[in-house]
Protein backbone atom coordinates (compact mmCIF):
# COMPACT_ATOMS: atom_id res chain seq x y z
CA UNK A 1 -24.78 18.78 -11.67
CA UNK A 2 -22.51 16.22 -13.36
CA UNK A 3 -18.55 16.17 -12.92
CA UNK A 4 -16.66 15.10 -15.66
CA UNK A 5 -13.32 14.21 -15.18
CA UNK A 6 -10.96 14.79 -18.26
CA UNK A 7 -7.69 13.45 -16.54
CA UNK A 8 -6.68 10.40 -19.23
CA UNK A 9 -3.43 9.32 -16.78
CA UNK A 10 -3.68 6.54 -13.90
CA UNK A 11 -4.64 7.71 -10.03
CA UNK A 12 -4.71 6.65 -6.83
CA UNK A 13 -7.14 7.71 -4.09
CA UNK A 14 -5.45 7.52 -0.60
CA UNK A 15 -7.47 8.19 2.91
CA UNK A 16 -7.67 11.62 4.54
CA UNK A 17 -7.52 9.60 7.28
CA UNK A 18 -4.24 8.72 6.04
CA UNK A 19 -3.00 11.44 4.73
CA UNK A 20 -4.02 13.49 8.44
CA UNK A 21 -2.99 10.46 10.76
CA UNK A 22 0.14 12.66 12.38
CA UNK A 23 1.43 9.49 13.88
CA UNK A 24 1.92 8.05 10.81
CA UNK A 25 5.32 9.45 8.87
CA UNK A 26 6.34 10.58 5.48
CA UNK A 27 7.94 7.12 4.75
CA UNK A 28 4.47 5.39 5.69
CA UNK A 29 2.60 7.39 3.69
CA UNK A 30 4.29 7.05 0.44
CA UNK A 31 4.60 3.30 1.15
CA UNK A 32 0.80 2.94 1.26
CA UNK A 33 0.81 4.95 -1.93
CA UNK A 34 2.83 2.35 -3.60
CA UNK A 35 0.82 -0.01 -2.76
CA UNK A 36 -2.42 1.87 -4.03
CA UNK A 37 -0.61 1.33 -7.80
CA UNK A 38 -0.68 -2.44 -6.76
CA UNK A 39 -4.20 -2.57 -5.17
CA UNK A 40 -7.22 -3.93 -7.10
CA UNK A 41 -10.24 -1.38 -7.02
CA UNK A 42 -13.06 -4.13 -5.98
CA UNK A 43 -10.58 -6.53 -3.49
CA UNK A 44 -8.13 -3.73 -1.91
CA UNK A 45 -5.50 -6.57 -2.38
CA UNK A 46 -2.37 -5.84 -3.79
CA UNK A 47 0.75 -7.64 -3.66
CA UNK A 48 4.07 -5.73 -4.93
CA UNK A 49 7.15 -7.28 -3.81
CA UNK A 50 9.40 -5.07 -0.74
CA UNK A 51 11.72 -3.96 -3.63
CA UNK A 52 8.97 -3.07 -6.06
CA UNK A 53 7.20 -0.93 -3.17
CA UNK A 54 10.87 0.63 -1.90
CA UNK A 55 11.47 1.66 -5.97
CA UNK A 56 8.13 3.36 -6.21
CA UNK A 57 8.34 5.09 -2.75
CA UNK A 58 12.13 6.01 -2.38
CA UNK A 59 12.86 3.74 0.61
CA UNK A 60 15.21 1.31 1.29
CA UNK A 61 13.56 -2.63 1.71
CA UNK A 62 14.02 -1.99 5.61
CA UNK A 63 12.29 1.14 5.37
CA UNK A 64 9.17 -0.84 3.43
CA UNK A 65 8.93 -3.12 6.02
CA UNK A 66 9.00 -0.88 9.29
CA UNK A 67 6.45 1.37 7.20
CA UNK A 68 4.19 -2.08 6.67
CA UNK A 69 4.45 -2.48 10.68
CA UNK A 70 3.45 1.11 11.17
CA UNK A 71 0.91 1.02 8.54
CA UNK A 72 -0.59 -2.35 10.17
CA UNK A 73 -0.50 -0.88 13.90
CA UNK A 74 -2.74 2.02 12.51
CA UNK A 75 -5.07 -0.13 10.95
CA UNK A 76 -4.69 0.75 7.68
CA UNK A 77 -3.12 -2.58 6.32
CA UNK A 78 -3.59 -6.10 6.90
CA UNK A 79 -0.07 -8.77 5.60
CA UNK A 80 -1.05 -12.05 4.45
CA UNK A 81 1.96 -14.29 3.78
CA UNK A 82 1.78 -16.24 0.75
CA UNK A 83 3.67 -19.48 -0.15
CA UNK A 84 4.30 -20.82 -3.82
CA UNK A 85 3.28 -25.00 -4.18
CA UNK A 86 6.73 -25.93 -2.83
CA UNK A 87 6.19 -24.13 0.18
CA UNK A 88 8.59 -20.95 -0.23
CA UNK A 89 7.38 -17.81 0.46
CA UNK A 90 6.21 -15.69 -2.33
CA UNK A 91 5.17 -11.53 -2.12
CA UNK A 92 2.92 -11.10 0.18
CA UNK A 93 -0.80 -10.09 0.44
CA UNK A 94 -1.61 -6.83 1.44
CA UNK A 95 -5.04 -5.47 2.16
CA UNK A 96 -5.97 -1.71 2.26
CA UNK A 97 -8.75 -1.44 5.23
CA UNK A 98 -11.20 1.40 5.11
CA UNK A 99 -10.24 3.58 8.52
């Protein structure tokens, strides 16, 4: 049998993992979302900025951030810092782990 898919917008795929994991919370959740939009397919790297991800998910930059700590605690996330050639930090690195 073949499935053919007829959708013609953009998707994500998130986890059931994720979606199930009840110690994760709503806010969690729709941050990893966000950064599903970012994500590329074949790397699982994405790397929004904090007020790109709080826009997309309806949290405040604080919110973001305690989500990325929850989100890395689980295992679901891994934060790379990044640093332009002058030696500021830029956005971050984020990669999705499989769970």
């Amino acid at each position: 049998m073949k499935v053919i898919d007829y959708r013609t917008s953009k998707f994500v795929m998130v986890p059931r993992s994720l979606v199930e994991d009840a110690s994760l919370i709503m806010r969690d959740k729709a941050v990893y979302t966000a950064l599903c939009l970012y994500a590329n397919n074949d790397t699982k790297q994405a790397y929004p900025s904090a007020d790109t991800v709080a826009g997309i998910s309806g949290c405040s930059r604080n919110s973001v951030f305690r989500a990325l700590a929850a989100l890395e605690n689980a295992g679901y996330v891994r934060r790379e810092s990044r640093k332009n050639g002058h030696g500021r930090q830029t956005t971050n690195i984020y990669y999705l782990l499989d769970k």
